[in-house]
N, C-alpha and C. Protein backbone atom coordinates (compact mmCIF):
# COMPACT_ATOMS: atom_id res chain seq x y z
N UNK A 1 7.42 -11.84 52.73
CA UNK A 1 7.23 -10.44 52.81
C UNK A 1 7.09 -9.87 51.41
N UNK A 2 6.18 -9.11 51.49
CA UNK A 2 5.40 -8.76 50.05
C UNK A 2 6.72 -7.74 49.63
N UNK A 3 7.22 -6.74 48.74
CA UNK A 3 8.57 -5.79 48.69
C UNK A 3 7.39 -4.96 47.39
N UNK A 4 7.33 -3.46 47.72
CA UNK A 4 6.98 -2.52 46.57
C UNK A 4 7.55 -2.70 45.50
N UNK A 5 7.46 -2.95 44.02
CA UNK A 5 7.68 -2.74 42.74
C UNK A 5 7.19 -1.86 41.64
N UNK A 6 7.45 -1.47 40.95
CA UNK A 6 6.73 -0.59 40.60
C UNK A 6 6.58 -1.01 39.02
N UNK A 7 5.13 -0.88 38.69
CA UNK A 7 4.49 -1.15 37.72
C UNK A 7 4.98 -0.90 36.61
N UNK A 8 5.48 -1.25 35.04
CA UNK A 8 5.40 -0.10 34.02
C UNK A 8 4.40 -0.30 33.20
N UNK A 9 4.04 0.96 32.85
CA UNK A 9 3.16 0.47 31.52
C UNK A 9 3.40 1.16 30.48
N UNK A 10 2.78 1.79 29.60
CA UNK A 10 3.56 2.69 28.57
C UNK A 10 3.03 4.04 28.95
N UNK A 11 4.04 4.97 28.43
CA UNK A 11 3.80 6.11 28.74
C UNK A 11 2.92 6.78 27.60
N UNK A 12 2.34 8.29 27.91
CA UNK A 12 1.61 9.33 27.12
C UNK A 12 1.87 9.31 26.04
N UNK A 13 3.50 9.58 25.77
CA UNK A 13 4.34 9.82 24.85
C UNK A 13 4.68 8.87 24.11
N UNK A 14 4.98 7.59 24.31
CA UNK A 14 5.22 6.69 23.88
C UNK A 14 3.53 6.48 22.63
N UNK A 15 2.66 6.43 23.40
CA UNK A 15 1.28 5.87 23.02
C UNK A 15 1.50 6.95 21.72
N UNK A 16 1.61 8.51 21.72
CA UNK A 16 1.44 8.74 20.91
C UNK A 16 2.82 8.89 19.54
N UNK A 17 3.81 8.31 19.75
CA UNK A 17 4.80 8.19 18.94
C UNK A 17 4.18 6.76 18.09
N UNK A 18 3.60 6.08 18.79
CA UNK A 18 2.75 5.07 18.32
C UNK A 18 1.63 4.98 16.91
N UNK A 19 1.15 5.66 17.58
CA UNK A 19 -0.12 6.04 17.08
C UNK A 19 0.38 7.36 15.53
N UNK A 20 1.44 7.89 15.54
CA UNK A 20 1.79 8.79 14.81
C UNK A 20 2.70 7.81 13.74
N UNK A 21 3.11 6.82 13.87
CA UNK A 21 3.98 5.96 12.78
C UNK A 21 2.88 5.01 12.53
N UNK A 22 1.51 4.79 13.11
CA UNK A 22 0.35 4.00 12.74
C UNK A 22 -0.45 5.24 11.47
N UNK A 23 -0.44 6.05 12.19
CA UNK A 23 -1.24 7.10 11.04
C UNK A 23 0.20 7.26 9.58
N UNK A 24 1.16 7.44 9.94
CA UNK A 24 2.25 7.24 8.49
C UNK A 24 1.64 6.33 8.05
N UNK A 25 2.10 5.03 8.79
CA UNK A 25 1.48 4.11 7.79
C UNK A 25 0.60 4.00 6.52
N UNK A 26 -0.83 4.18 7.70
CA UNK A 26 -2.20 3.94 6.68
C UNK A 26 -2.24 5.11 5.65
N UNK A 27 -1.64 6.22 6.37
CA UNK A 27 -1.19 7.51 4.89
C UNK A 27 -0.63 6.69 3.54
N UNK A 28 0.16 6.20 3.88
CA UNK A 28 0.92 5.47 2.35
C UNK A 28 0.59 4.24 2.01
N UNK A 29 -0.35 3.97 2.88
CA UNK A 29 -0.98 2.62 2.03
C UNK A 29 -2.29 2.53 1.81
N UNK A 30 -2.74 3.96 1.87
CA UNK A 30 -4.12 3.91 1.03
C UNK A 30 -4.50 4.43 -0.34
N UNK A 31 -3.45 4.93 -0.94
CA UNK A 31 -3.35 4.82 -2.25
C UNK A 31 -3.79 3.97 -2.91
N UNK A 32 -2.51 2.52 -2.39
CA UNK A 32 -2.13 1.44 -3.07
C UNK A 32 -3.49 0.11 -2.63
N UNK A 33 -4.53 0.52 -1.66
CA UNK A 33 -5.73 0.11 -1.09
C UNK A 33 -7.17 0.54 -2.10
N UNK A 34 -6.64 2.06 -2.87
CA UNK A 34 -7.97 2.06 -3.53
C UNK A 34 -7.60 1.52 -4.71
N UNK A 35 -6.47 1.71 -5.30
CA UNK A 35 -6.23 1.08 -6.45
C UNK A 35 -6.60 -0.77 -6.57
N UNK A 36 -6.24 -1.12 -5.41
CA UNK A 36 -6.20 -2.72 -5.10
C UNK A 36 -8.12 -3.02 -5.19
N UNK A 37 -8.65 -2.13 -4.22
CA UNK A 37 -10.34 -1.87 -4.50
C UNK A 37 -11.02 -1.90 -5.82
N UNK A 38 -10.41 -0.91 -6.92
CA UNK A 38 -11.17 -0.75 -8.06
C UNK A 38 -10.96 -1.77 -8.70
N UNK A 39 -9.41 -2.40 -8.64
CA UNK A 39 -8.84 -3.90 -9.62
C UNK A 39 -10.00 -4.61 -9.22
N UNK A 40 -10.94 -4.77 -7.92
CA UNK A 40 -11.15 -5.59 -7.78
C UNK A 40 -12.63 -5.47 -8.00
N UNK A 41 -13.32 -4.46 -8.54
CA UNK A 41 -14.37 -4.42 -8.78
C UNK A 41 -14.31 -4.78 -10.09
N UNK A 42 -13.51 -4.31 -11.17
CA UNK A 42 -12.93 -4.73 -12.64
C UNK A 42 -13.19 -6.31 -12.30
N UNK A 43 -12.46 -6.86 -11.94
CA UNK A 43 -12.28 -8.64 -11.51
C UNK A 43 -13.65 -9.05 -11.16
N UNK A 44 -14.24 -8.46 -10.49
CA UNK A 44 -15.88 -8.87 -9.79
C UNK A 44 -17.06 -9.12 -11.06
N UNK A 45 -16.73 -7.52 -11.65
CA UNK A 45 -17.88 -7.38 -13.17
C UNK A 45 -17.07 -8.46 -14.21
N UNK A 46 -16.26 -8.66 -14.46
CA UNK A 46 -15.56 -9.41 -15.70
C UNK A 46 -16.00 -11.20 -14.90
N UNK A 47 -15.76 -11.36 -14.02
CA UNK A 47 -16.37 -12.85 -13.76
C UNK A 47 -17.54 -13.01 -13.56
N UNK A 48 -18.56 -11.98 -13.06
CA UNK A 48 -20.08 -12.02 -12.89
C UNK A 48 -20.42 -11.92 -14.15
N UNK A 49 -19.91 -11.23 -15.32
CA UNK A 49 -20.48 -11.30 -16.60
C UNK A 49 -20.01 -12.73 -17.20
N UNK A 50 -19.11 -13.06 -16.99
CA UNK A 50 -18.61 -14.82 -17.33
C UNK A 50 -19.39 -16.33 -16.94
N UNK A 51 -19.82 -15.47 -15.39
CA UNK A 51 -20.58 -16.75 -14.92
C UNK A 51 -22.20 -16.47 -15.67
N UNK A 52 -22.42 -15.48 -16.00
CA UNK A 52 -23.64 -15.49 -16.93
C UNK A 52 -23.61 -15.64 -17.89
N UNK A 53 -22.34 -15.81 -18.74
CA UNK A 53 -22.05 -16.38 -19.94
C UNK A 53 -21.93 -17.76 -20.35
N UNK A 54 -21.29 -18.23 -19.33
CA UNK A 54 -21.46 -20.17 -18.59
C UNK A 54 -22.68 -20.37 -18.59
N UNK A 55 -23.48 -19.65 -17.95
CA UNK A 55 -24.59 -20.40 -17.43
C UNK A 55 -25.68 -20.27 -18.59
N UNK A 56 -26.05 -19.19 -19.42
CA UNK A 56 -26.93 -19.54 -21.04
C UNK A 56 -26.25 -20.53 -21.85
N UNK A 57 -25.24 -20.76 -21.89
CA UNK A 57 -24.15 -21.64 -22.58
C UNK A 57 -24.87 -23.23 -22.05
N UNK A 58 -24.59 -23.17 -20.40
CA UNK A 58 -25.01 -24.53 -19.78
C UNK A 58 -26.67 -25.09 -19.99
N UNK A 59 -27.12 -23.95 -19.82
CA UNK A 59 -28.73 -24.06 -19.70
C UNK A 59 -29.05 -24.51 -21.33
N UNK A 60 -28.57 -23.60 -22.19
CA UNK A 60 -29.12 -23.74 -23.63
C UNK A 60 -28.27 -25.84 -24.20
N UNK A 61 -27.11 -25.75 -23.76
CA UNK A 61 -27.08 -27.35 -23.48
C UNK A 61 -27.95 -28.49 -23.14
N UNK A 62 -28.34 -27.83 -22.11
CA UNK A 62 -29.41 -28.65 -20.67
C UNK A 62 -30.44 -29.01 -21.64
N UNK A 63 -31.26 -27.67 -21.41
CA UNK A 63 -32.06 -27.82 -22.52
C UNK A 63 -32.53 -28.40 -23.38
N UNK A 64 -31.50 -28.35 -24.65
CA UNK A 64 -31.87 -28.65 -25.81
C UNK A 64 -32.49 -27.56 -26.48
N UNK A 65 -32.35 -26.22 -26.29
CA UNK A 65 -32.98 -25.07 -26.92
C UNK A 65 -31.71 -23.78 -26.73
N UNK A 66 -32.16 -22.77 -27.58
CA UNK A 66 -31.42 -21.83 -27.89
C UNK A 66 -31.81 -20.77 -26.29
N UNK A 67 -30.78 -19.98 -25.94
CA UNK A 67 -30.87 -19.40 -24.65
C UNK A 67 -30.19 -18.12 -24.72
N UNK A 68 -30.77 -16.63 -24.25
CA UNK A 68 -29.99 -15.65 -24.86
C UNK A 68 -29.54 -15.16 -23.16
N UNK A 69 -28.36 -14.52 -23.64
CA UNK A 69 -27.41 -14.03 -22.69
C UNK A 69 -27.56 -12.20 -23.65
N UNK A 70 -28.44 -11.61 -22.51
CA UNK A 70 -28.40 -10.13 -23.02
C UNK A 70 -28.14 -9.26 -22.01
N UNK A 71 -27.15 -7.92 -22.64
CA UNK A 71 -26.37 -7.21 -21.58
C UNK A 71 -27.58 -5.61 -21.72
N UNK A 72 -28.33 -5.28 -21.15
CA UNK A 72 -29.40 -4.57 -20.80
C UNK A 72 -29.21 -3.17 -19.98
N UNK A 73 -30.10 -2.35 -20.40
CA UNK A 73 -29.79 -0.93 -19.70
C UNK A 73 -30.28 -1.08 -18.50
N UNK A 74 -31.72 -1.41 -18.26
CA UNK A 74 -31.98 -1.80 -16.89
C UNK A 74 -32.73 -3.11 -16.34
N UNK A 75 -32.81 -3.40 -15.50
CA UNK A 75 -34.03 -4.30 -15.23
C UNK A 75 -35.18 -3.93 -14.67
N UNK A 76 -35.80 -3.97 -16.00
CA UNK A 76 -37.21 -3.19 -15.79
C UNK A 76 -38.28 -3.76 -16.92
N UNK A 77 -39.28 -3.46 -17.01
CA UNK A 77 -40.06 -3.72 -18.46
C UNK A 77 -39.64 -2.49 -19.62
N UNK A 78 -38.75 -1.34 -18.96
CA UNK A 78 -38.63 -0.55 -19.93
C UNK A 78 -36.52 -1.13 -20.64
N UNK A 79 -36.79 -2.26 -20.49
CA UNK A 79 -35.08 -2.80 -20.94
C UNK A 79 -34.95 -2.94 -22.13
N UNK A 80 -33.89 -2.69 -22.58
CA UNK A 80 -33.40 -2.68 -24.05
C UNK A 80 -31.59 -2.84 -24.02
N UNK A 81 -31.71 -3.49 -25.24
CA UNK A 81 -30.29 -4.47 -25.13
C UNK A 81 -29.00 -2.79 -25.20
N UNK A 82 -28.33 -3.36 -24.41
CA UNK A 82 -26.99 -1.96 -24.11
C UNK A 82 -25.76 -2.63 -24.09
N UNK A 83 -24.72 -2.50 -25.17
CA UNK A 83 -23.35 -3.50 -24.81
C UNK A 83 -22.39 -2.74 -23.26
N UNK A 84 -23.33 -1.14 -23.57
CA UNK A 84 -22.35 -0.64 -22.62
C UNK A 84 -22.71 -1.08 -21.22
N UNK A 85 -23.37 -1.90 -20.80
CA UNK A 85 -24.54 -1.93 -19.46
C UNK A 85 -23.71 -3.07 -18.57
N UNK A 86 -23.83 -3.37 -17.61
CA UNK A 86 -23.53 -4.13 -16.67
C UNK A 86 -24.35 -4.81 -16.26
N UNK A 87 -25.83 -4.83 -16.63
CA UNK A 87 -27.04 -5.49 -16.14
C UNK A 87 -27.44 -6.33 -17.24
N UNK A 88 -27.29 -7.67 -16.61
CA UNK A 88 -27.69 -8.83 -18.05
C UNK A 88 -28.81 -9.73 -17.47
N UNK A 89 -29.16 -9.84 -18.33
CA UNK A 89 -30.57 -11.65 -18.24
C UNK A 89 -29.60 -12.47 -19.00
N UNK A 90 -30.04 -13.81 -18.73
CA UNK A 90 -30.48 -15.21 -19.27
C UNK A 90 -31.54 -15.43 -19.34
N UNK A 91 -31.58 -15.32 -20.73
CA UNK A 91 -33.30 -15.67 -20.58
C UNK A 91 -33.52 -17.29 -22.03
N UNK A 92 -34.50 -17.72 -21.86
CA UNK A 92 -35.34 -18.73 -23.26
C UNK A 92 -35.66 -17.50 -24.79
N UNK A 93 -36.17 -16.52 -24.29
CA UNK A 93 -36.85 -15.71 -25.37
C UNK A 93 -36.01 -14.19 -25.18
N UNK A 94 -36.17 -13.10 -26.27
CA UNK A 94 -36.01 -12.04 -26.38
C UNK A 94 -36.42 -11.27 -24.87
N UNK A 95 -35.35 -10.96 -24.00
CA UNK A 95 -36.01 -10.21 -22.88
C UNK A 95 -36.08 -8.32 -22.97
N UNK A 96 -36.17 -8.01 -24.14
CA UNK A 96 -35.99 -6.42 -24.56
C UNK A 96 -37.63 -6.81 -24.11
N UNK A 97 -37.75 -5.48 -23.04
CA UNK A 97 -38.82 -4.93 -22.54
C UNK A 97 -40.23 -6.14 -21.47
N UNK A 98 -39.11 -7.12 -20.97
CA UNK A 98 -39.83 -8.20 -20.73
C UNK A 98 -39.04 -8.37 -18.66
N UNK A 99 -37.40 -7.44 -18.29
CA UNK A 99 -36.78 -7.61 -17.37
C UNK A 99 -37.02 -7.42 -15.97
N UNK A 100 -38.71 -7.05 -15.81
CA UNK A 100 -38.69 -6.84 -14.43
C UNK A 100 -38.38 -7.86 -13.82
N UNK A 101 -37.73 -7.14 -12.34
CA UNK A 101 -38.14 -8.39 -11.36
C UNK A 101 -38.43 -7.91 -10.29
N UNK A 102 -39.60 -7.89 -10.30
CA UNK A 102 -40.28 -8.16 -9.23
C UNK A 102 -40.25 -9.24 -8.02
N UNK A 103 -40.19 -8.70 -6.84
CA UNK A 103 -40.07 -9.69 -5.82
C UNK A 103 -41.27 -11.02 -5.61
N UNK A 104 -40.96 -11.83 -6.12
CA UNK A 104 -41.70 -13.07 -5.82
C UNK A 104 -42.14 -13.94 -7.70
N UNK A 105 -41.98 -12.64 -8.34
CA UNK A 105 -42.73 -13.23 -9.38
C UNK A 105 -41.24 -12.48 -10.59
N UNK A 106 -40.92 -13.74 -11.43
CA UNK A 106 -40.08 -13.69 -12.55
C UNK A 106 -40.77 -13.59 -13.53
N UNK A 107 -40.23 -12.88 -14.49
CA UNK A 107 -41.09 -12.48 -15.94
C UNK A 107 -40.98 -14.17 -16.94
N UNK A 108 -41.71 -14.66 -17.87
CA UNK A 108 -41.03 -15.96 -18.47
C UNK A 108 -40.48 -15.66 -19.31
N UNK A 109 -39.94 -17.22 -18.77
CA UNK A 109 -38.47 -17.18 -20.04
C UNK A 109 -37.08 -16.84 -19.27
N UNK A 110 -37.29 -15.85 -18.26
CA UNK A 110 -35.98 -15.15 -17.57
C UNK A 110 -35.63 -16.66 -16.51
N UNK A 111 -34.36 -16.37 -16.42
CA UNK A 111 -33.61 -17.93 -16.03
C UNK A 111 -33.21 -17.26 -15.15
N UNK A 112 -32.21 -15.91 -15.67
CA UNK A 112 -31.15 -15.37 -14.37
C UNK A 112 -31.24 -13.94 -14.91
N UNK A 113 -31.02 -13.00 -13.47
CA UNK A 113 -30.50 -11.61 -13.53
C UNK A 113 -29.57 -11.36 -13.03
N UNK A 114 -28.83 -10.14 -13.29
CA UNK A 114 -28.15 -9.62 -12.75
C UNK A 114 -27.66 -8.25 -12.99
N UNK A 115 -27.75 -7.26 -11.29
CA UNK A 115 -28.03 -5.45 -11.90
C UNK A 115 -26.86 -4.85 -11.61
N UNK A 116 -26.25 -4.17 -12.21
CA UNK A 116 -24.82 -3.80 -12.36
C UNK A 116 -24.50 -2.95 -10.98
N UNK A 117 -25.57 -2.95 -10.21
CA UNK A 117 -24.97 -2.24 -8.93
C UNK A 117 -24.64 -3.28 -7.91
N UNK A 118 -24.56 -4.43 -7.97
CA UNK A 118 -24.63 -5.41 -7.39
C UNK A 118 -23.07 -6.00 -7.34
N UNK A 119 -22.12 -4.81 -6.87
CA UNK A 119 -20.67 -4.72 -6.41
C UNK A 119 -19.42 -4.68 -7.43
N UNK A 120 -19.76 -3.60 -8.38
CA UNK A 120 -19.38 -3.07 -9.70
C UNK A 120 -19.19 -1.86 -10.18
N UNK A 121 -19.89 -0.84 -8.91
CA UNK A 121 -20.50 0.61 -9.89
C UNK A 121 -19.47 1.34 -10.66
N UNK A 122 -18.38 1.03 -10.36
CA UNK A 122 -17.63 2.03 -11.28
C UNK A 122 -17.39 1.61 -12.21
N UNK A 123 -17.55 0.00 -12.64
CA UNK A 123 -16.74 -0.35 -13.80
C UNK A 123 -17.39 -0.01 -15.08
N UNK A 124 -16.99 0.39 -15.99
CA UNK A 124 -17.78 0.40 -17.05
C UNK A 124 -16.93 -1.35 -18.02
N UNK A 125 -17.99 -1.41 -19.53
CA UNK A 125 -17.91 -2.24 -20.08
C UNK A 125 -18.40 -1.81 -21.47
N UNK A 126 -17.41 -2.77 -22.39
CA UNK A 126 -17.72 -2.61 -23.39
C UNK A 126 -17.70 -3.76 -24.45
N UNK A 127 -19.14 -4.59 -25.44
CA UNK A 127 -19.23 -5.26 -26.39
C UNK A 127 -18.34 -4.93 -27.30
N UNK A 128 -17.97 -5.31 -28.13
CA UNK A 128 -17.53 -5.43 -29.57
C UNK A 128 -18.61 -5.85 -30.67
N UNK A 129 -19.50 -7.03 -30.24
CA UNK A 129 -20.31 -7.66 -31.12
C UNK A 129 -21.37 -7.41 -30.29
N UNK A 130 -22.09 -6.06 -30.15
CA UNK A 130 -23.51 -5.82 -29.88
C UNK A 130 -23.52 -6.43 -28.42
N UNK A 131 -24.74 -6.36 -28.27
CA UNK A 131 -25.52 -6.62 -26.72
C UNK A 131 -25.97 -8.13 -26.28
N UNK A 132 -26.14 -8.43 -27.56
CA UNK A 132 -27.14 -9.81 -27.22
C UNK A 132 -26.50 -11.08 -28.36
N UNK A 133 -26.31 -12.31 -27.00
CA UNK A 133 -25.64 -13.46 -27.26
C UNK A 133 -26.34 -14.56 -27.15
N UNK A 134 -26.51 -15.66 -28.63
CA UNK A 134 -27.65 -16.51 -28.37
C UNK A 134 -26.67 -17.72 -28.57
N UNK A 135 -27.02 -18.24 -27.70
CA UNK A 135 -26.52 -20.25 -27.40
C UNK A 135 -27.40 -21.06 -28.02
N UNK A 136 -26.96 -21.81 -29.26
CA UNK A 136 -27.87 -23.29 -29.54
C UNK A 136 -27.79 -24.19 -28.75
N UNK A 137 -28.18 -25.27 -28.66
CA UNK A 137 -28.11 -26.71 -28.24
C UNK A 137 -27.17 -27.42 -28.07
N UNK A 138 -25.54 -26.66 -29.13
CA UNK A 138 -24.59 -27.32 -28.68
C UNK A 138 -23.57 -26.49 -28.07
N UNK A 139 -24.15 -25.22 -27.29
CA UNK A 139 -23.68 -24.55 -26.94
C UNK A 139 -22.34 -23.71 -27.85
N UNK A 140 -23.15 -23.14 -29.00
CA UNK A 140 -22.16 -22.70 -30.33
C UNK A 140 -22.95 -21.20 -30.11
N UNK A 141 -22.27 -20.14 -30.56
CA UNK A 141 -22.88 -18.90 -30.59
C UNK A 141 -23.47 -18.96 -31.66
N UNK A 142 -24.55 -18.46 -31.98
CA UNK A 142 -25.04 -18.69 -33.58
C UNK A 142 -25.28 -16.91 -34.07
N UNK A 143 -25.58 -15.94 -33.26
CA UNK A 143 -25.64 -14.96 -34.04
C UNK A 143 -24.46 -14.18 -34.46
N UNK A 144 -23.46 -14.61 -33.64
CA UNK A 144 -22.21 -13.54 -33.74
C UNK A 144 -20.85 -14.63 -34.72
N UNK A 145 -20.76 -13.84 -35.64
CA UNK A 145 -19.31 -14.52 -36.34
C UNK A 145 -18.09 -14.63 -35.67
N UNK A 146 -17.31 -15.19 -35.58
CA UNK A 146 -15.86 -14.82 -35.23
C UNK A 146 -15.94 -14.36 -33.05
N UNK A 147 -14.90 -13.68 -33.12
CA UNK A 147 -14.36 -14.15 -31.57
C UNK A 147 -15.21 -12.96 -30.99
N UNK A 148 -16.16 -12.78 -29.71
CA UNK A 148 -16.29 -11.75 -29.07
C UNK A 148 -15.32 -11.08 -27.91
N UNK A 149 -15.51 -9.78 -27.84
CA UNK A 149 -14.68 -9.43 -26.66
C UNK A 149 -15.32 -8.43 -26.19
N UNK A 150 -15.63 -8.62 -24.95
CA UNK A 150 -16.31 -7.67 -23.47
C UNK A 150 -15.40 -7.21 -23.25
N UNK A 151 -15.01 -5.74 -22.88
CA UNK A 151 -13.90 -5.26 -21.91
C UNK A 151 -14.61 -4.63 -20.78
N UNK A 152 -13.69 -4.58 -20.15
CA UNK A 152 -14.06 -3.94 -18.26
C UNK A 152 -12.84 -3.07 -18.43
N UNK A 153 -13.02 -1.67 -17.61
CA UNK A 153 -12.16 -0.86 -17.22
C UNK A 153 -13.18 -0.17 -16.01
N UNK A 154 -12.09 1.01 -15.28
CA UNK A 154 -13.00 1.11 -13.97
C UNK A 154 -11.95 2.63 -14.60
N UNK A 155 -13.16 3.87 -15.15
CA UNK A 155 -12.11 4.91 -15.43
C UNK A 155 -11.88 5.76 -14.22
N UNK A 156 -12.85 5.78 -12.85
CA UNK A 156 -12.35 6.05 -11.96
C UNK A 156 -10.79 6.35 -10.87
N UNK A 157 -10.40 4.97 -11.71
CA UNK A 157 -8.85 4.86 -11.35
C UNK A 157 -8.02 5.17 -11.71
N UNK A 158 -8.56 5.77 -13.14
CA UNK A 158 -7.39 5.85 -13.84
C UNK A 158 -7.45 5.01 -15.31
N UNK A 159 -6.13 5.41 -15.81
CA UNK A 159 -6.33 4.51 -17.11
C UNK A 159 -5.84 2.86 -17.13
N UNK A 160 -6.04 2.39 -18.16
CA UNK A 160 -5.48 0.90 -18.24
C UNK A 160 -3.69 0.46 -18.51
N UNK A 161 -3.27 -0.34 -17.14
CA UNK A 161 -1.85 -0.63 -17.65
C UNK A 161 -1.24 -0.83 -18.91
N UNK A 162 -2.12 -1.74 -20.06
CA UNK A 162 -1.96 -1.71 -20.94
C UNK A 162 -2.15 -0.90 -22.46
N UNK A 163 -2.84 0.25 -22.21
CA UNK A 163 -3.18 1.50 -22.88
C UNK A 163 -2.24 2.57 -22.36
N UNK A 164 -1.42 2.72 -21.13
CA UNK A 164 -0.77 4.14 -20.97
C UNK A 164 0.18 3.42 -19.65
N UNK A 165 1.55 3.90 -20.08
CA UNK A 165 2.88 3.27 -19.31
C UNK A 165 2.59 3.52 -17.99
N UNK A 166 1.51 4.86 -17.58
CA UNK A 166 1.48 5.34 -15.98
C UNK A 166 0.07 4.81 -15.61
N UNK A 167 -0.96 3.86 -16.00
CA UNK A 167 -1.98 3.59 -16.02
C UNK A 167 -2.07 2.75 -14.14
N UNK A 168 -2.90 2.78 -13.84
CA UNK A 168 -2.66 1.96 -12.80
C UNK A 168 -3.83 1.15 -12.27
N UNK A 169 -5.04 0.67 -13.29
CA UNK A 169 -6.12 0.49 -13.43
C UNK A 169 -5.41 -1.13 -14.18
N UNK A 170 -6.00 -2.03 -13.41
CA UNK A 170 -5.64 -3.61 -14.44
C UNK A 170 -7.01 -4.26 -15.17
N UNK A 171 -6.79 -3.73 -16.44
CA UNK A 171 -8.54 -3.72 -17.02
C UNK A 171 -8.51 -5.42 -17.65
N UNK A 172 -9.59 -5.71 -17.72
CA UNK A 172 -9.99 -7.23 -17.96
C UNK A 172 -10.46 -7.60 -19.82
N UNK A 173 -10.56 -8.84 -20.27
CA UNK A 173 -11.64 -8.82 -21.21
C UNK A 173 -11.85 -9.80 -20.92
N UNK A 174 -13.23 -10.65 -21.54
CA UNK A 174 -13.46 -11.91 -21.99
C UNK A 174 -14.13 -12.02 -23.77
N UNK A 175 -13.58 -13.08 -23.43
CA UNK A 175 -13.47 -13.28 -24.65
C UNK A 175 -14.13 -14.38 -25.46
N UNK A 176 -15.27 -14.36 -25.94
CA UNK A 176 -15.91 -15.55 -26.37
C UNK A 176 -16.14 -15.76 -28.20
N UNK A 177 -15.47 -17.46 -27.71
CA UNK A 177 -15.35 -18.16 -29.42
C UNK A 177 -16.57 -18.00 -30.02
N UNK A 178 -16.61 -18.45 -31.01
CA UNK A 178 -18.02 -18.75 -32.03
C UNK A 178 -18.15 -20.46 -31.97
N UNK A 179 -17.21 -21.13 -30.97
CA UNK A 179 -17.41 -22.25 -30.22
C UNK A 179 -18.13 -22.04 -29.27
N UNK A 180 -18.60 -20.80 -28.54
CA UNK A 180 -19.00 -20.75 -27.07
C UNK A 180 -18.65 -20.70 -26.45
N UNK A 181 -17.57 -21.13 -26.16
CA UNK A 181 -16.54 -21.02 -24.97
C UNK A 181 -15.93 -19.83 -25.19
N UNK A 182 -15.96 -19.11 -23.40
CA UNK A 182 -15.85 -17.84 -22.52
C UNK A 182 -14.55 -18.03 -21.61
N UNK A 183 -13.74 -17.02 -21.86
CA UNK A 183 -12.92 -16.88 -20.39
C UNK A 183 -12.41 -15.38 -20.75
N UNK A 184 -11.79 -15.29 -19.10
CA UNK A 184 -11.24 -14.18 -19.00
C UNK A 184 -10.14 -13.83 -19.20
N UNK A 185 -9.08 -13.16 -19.67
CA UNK A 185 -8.00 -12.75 -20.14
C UNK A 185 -7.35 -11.36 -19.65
N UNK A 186 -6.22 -11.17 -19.90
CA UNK A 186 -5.50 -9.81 -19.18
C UNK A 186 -5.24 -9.05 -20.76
N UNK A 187 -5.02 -7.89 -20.71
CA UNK A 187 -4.95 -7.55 -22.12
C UNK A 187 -3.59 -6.89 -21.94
N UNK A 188 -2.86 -6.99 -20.51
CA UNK A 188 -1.24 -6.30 -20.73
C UNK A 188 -0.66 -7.17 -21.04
N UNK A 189 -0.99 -8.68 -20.86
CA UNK A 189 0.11 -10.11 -21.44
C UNK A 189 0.04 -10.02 -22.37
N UNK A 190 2.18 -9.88 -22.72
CA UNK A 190 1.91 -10.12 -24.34
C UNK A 190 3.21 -11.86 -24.48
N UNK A 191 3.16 -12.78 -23.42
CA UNK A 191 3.74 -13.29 -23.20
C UNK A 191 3.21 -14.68 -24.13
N UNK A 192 3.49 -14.88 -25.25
CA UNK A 192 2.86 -16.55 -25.92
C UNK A 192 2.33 -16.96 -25.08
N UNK A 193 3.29 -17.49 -24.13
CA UNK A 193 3.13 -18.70 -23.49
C UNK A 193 2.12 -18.42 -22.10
N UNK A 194 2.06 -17.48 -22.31
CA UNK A 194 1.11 -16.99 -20.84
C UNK A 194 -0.68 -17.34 -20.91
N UNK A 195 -1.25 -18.36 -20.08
CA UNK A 195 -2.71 -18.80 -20.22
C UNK A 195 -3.55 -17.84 -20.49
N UNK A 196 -3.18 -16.33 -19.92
CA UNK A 196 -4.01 -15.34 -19.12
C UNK A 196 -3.78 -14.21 -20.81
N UNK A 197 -2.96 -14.37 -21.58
CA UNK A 197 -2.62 -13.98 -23.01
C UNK A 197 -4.05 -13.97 -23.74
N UNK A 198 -4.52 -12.67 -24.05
CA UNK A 198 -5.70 -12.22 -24.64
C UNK A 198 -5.69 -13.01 -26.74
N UNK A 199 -6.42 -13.70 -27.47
CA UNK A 199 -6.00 -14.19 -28.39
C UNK A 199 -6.27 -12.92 -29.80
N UNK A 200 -6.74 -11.59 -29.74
CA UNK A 200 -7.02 -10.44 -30.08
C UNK A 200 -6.67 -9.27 -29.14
């Protein structure tokens, strides 16, 4: 014999006591979501400019010829070298006024592009040693003396942890020898022993 029971499910009230400690929530954790966002566009531009720093480094190796790594206002034929820019070639030759790209057809000489809207826009950047980085054969920088340093900051967010105690922006550099060799670094470590320890 079958006996009536009666169903529960949740109530009106319930659903929306629910739904009201779901909206607290995402209230206080979207602060700490855009901040986590911009770090990570900082992180995106500082390794996309690295892996184009590897790769004129690798190529001009490969090679056997000199290979320039230039940081560019746009990619266009109207380009000209910009340290402040986010848009770089690899190229064999001088690519000032040489950067279109056109779909199907590469300008010569150009190896690799890359256009600073291409999951970056807020970050800005900044050379120390000019715009344009040339690799010999043994992958040695030959035009620039002494150590380079790129910085990334995203001023959107705010300022840099390591420039202002309330900063909340984690800005990047890299940093390249007059060996050639590139990496990325934190510029709030001031720890010796720390890998991630900026050497300037």
């Amino acid at each position: 014999m079958l006996t009536g029971g009666r169903e529960r499910g949740v109530t009106l009230i319930e659903l929306a006591i629910g739904l009201a400690i779901l909206a607290i929530l995402v209230t206080l954790a979207l602060p700490n979501f855009a901040i986590f966002l911009q770090n990570t566009q900082i992180r995106n531009a500082a390794e996309t400019t690295l892996a184009g720093l590897t790769l004129a480094r690798a190529e001009a190796v490969r090679r056997n010829a000199s290979v320039r790594f230039q940081l560019v206002n746009e990619l266009s034929n109207a380009c000209e070298p910009n340290a402040s820019s986010l848009n770089w070639v690899v190229s064999l030759t001088d690519a000032t006024g040489l950067c279109a790209t056109d779909p199907g057809v590469e300008p010569p000489g150009i190896i690799q592009t890359k256009a600073a809207a291409e999951g970056s826009r807020n970050v800005t950047v900044s050379a120390d040693a000019g715009a344009v980085f040339v690799f010999n054969a043994l992958g040695r920088l030959t035009n620039v003396a002494g150590t380079v340093r790129i910085d990334f900051r995203n001023p959107t967010g705010g300022a840099c942890e390591h420039e202002d105690a309330g900063g909340t922006m984690r800005c990047l550099r890299i940093e390249v020898s007059s060996s050639g060799a590139a990496r990325i670094c934190d510029p709030r470590v001031s720890a010796p022993a720390d890998p991630r320890l900026c050497a300037s």
